[in-house]
Protein backbone atom coordinates (compact mmCIF):
# COMPACT_ATOMS: atom_id res chain seq x y z
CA UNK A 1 66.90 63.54 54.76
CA UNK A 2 66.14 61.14 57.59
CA UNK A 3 68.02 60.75 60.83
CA UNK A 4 69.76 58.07 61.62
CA UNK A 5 68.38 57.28 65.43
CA UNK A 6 66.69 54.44 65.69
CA UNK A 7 63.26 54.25 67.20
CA UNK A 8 61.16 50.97 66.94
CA UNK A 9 57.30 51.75 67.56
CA UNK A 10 54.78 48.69 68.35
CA UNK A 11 51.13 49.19 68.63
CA UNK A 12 47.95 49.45 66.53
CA UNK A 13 47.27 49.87 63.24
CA UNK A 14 44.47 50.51 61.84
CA UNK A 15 42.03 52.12 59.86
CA UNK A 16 39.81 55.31 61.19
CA UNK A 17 36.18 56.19 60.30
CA UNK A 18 35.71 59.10 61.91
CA UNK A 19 31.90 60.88 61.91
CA UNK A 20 30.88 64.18 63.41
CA UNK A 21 27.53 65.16 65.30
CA UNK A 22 26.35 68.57 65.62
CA UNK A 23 24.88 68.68 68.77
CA UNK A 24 25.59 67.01 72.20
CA UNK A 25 25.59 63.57 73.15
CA UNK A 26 24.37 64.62 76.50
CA UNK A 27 21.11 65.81 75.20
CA UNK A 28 20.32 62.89 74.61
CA UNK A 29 21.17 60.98 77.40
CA UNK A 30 18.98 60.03 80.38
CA UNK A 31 20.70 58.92 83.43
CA UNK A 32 18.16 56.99 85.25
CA UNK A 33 17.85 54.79 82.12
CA UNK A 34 21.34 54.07 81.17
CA UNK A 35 21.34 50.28 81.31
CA UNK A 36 18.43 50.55 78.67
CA UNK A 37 20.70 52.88 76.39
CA UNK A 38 19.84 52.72 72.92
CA UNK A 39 20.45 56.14 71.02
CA UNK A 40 21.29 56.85 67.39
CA UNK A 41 22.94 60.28 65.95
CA UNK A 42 22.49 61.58 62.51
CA UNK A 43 26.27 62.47 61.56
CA UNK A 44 26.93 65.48 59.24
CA UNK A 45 29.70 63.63 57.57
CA UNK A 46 32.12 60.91 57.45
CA UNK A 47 36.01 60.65 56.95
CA UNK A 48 37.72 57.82 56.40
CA UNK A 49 40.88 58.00 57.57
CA UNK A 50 44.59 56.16 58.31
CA UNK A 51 45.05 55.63 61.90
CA UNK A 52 46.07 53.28 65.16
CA UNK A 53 48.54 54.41 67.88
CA UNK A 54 51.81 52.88 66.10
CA UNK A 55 51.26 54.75 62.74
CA UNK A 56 50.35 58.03 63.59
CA UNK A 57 53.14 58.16 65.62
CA UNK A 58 55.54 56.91 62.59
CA UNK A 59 54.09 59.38 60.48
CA UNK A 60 54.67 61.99 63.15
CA UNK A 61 58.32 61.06 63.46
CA UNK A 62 59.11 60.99 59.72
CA UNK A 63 57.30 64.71 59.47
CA UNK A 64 60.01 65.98 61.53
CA UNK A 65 63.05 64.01 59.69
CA UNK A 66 63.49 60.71 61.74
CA UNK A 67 62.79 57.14 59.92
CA UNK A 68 61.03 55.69 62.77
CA UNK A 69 60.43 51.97 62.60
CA UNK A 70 56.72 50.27 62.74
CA UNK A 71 56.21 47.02 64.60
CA UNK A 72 52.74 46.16 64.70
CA UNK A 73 50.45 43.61 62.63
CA UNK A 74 47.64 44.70 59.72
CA UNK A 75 45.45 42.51 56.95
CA UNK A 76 45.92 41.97 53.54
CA UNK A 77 44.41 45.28 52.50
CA UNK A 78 47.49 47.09 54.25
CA UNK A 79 49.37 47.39 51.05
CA UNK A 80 48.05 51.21 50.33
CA UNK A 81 48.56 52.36 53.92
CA UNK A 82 52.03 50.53 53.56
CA UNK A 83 52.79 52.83 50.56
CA UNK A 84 51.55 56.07 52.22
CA UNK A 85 53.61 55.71 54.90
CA UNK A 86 56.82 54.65 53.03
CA UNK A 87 56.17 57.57 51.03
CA UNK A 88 56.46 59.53 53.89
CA UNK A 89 59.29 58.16 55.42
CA UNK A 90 58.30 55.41 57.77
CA UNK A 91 60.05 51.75 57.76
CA UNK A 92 57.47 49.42 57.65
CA UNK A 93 59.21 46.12 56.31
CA UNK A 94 58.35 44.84 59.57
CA UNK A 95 54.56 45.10 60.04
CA UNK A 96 53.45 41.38 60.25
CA UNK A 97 50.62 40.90 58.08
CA UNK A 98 47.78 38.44 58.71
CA UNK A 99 46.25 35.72 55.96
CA UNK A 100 42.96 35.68 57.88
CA UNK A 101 41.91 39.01 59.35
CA UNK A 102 40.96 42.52 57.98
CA UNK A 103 43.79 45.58 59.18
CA UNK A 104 41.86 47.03 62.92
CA UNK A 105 39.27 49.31 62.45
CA UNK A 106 38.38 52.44 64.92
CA UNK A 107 35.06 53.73 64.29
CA UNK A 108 34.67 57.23 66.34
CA UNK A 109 31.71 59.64 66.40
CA UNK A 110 32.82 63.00 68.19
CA UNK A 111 30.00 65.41 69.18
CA UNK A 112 30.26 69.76 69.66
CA UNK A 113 31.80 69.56 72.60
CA UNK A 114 34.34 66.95 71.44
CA UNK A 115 32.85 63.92 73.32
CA UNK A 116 33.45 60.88 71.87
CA UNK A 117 31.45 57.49 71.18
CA UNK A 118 34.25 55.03 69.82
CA UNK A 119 34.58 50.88 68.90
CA UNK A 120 37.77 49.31 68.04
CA UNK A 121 37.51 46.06 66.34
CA UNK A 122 41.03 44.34 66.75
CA UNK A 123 41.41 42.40 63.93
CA UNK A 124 44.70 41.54 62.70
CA UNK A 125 45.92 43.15 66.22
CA UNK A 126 45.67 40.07 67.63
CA UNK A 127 48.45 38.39 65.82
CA UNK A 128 51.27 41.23 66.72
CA UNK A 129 51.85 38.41 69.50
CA UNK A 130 53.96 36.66 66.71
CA UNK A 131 56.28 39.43 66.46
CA UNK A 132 59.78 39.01 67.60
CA UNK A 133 61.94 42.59 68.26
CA UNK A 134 65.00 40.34 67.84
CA UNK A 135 65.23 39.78 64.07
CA UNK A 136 63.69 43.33 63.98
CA UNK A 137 66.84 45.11 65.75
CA UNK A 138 69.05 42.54 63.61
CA UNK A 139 67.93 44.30 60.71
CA UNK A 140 67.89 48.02 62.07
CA UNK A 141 70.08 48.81 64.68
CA UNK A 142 69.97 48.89 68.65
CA UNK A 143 66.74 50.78 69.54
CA UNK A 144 67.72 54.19 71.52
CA UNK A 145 63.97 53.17 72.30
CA UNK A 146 61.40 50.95 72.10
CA UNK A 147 58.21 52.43 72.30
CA UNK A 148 54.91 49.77 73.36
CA UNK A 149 51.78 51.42 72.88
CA UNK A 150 48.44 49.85 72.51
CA UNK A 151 48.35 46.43 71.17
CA UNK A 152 47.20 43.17 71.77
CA UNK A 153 47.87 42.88 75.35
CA UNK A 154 50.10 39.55 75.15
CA UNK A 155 51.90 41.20 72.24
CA UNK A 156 52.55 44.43 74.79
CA UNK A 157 53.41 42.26 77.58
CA UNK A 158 56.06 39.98 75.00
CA UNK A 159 57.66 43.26 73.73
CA UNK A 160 58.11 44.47 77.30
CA UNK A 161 59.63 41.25 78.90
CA UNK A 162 61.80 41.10 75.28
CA UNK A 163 63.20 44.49 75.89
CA UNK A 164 64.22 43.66 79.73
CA UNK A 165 65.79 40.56 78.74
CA UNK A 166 67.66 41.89 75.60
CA UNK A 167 68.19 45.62 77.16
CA UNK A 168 66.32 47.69 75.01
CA UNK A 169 65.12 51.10 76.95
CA UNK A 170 61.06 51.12 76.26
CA UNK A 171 58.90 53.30 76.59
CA UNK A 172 55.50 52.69 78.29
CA UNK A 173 52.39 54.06 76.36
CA UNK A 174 49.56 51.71 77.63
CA UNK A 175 46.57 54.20 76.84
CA UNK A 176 43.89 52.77 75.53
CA UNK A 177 44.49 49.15 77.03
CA UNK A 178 44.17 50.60 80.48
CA UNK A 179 40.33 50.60 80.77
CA UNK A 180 40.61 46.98 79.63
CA UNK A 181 43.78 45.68 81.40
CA UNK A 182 44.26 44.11 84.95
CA UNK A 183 46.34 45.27 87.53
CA UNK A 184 49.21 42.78 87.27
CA UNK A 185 49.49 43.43 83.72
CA UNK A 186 49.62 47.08 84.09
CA UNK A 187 52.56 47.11 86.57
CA UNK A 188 54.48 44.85 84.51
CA UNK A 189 54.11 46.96 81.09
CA UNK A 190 55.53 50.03 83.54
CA UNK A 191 58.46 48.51 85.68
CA UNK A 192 61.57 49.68 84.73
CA UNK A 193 60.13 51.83 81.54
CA UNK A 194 62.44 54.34 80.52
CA UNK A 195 59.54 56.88 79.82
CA UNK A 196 55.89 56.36 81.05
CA UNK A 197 53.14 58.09 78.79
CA UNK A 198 49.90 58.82 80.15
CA UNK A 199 46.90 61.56 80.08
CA UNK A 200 46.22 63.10 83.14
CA UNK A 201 42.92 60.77 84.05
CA UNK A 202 44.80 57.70 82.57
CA UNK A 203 47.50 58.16 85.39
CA UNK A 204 45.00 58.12 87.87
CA UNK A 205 43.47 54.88 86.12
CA UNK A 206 47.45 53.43 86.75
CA UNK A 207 47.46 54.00 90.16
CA UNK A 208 44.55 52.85 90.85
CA UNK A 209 44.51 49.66 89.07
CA UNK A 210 48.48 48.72 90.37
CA UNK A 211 47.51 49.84 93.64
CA UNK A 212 51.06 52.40 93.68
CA UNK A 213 50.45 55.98 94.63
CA UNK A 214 51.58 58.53 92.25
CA UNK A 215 55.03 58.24 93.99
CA UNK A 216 55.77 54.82 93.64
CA UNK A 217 54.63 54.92 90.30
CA UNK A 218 57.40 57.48 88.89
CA UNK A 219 59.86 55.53 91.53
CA UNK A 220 59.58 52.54 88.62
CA UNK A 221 60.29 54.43 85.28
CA UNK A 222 62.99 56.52 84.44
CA UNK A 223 60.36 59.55 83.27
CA UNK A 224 56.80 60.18 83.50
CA UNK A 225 55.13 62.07 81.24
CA UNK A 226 51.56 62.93 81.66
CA UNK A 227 49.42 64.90 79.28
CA UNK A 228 46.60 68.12 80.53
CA UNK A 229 45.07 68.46 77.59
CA UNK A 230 44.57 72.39 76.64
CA UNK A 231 46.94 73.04 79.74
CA UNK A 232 49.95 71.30 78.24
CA UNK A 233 51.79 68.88 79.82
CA UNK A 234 53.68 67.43 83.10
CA UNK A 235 57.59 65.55 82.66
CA UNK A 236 59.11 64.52 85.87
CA UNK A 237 61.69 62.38 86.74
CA UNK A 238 62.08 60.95 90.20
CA UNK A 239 64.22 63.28 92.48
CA UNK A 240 63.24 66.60 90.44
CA UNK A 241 61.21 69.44 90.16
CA UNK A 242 58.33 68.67 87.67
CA UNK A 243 58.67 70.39 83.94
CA UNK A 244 55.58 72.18 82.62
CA UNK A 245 55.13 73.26 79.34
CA UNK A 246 51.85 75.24 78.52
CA UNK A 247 50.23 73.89 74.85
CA UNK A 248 50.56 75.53 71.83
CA UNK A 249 49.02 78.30 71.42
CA UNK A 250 46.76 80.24 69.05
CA UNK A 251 44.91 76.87 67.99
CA UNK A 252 41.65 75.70 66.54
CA UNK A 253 40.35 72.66 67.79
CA UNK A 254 38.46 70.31 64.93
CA UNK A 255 39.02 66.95 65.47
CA UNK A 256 40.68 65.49 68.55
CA UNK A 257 41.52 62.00 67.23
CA UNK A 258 44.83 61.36 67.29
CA UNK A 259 46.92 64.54 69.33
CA UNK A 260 48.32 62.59 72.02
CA UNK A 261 49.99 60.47 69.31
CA UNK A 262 51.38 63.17 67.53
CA UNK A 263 52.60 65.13 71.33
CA UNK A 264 54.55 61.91 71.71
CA UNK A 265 55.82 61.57 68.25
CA UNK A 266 57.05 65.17 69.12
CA UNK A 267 58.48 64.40 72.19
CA UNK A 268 60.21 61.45 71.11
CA UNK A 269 61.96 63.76 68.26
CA UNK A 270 62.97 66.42 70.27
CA UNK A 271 64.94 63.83 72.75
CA UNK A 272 66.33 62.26 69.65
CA UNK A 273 67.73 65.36 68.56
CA UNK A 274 69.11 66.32 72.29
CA UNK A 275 66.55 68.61 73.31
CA UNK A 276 66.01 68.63 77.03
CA UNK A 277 62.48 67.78 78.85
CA UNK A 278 60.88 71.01 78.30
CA UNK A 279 62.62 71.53 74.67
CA UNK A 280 60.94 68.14 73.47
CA UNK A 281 57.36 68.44 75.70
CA UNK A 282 57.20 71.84 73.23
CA UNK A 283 57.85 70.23 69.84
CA UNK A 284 55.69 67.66 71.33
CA UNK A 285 53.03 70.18 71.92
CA UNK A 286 53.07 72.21 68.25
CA UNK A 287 52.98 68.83 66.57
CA UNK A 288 49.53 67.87 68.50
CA UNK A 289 48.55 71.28 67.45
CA UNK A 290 48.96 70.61 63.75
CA UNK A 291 46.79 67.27 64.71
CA UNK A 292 44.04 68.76 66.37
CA UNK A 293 43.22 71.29 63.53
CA UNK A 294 42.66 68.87 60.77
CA UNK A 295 40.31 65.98 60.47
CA UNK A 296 42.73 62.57 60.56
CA UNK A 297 45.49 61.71 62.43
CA UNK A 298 48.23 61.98 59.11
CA UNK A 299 46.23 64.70 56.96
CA UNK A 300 48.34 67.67 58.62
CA UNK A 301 51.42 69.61 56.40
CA UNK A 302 53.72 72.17 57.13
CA UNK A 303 57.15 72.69 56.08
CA UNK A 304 60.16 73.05 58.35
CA UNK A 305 60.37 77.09 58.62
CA UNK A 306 56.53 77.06 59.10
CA UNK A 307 57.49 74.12 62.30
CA UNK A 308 59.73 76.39 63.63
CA UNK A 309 58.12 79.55 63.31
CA UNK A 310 54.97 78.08 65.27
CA UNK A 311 57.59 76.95 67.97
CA UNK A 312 58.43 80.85 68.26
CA UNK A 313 55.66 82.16 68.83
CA UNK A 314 54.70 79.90 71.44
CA UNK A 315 57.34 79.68 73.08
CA UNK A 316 60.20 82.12 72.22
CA UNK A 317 63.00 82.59 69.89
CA UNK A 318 64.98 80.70 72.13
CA UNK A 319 62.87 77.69 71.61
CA UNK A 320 62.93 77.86 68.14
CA UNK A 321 66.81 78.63 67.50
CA UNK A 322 67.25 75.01 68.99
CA UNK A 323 64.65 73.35 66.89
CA UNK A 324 65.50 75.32 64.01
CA UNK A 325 68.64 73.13 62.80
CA UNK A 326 66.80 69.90 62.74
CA UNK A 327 64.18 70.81 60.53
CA UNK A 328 65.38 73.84 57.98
């Protein structure tokens, strides 16, 4: 049974081939001769895999009982990613899809030490600058958010001015786009977000590309929320004490590729069902766990007592008693 809290997610979707090197990228990189760089890496195997930002965090949502709601644009050959995630529980009678161009593809090859070499061809990303929240919320409900992850940069700056004009809270999730994006666009996908998503290096990318110190930046959104990796995670809000939450523990890294989608998919649940910062930052943190031991960004089970347990024994009985009664 899904809840009934409705959470529109725009950004990516697209397909993931995802290979795996046995040794180390660095081995086999020479610094003095970078601008000549022209390596290749025998994989030991190849998955191919659903993926993009806005899906894996649908599919994350619907795992834990919510019937999130994807905005994004795919290709023609979406129709059996369209089925796997209705199966599972996500809305997708949204997703624009192109005449023209093939569903994005993310080709990643991660090394020993979890290094990455990645291209993203856009694709039918390019066209999510036709889609209009509007119609969608006419159909769905007010948004308790709207969350704009990476996209087509018009399309994330469209969806941003549309929810400050029609006064739908959204969340900021630029990610990927910030290596890419200038600083004018930056500070207008964060002003006035109700939650800002970031890693911990991607925050420092934010301030400096607006040119806002780390002050001013959580002075403009209503929550920050900034990912350490293996040390857990950061929440503040402006006027309080910061909120850490230490990751999940007892966990066996394979395949990095996707966790911060599922933390916020996590995050987003646990606020949905009333938790408070550090309540949702730890369902946040065993869902990214799940992630992070299996190859693919939606190949991960578990069942609502095994949820829960894993929330006790990282974090307490406590923790788990108010997680419990969503999800058994």
């Amino acid at each position: 049974m899904f809840a009934h809290v409705s959470l529109l997610i725009a950004g990516s979707i697209a397909t993931d081939h995802l290979m795996s090197f046995g040794g180390k990228f660095a081995d086999s990189l020479v610094v003095e001769q970078l601008e000549k760089l022209s390596v290749s890496f025998l994989v030991d195997d190849l998955e191919i895999r659903r993926g993009g930002v806005a899906p894996n965090m649908c599919f994350g949502l619907a795992r834990l009982g919510l019937r999130p709601v994807l905005v994004g644009a795919a290709g023609e050959d979406f129709a059996e990613y369209r089925s796997w995630l209705e199966r599972h529980g996500v809305d997708t009678a949204s997703v624009h899809i192109s005449s023209t161009r093939h569903t994005a593809r993310f080709v990643c090859t991660t090394d020993s030490t979890m290094a990455q070499f990645a291209s993203f061809y856009p694709g039918a990303m390019s066209e999510a600058r036709q889609i209009e929240l509007g119609p969608i919320v006419a159909r769905v409900g007010t948004p308790e958010y709207v969350l704009i992850g990476a996209d087509d940069p018009v399309a994330m700056r469209r969806h941003t001015q549309e929810c400050r004009t029609r006064g739908y809270p959204f969340i900021a999730d630029c990610s990927q786009q910030l290596a890419f994006a200038e600083g004018e666009l930056i500070r207008d996908l964060i002003d006035g977000a109700a939650i800002l998503f970031s890693n911990e290096y991607e925050s420092h990318l934010i301030e400096s590309k607006t040119g806002w110190s780390a002050d001013e930046v959580l002075s403009r959104v209503g929550c920050q929320v900034k990912t350490l990796g293996a040390k857990g995670v950061r929440v503040t809000r402006p006027g309080g004490e910061p909120v850490e939450v230490a990751a999940a523990s007892d966990v066996t890294a394979v395949e990095p590729t996707g966790v911060g989608d599922a933390f916020r998919a996590g995050f987003l649940a646990g606020l949905a069902w009333g938790l408070d910062d550090a309540g949702a930052a730890q369902v946040g943190c065993v869902l990214a766990a799940y992630v992070v031991e299996t190859v693919g960004t939606q190949e991960y089970t578990f069942t609502g007592s095994e949820f829960v347990k894993r929330v006790e024994m990282s974090y307490g009985i406590e923790a788990a008693e108010k997680v419990a009664p969503h999800l058994t």
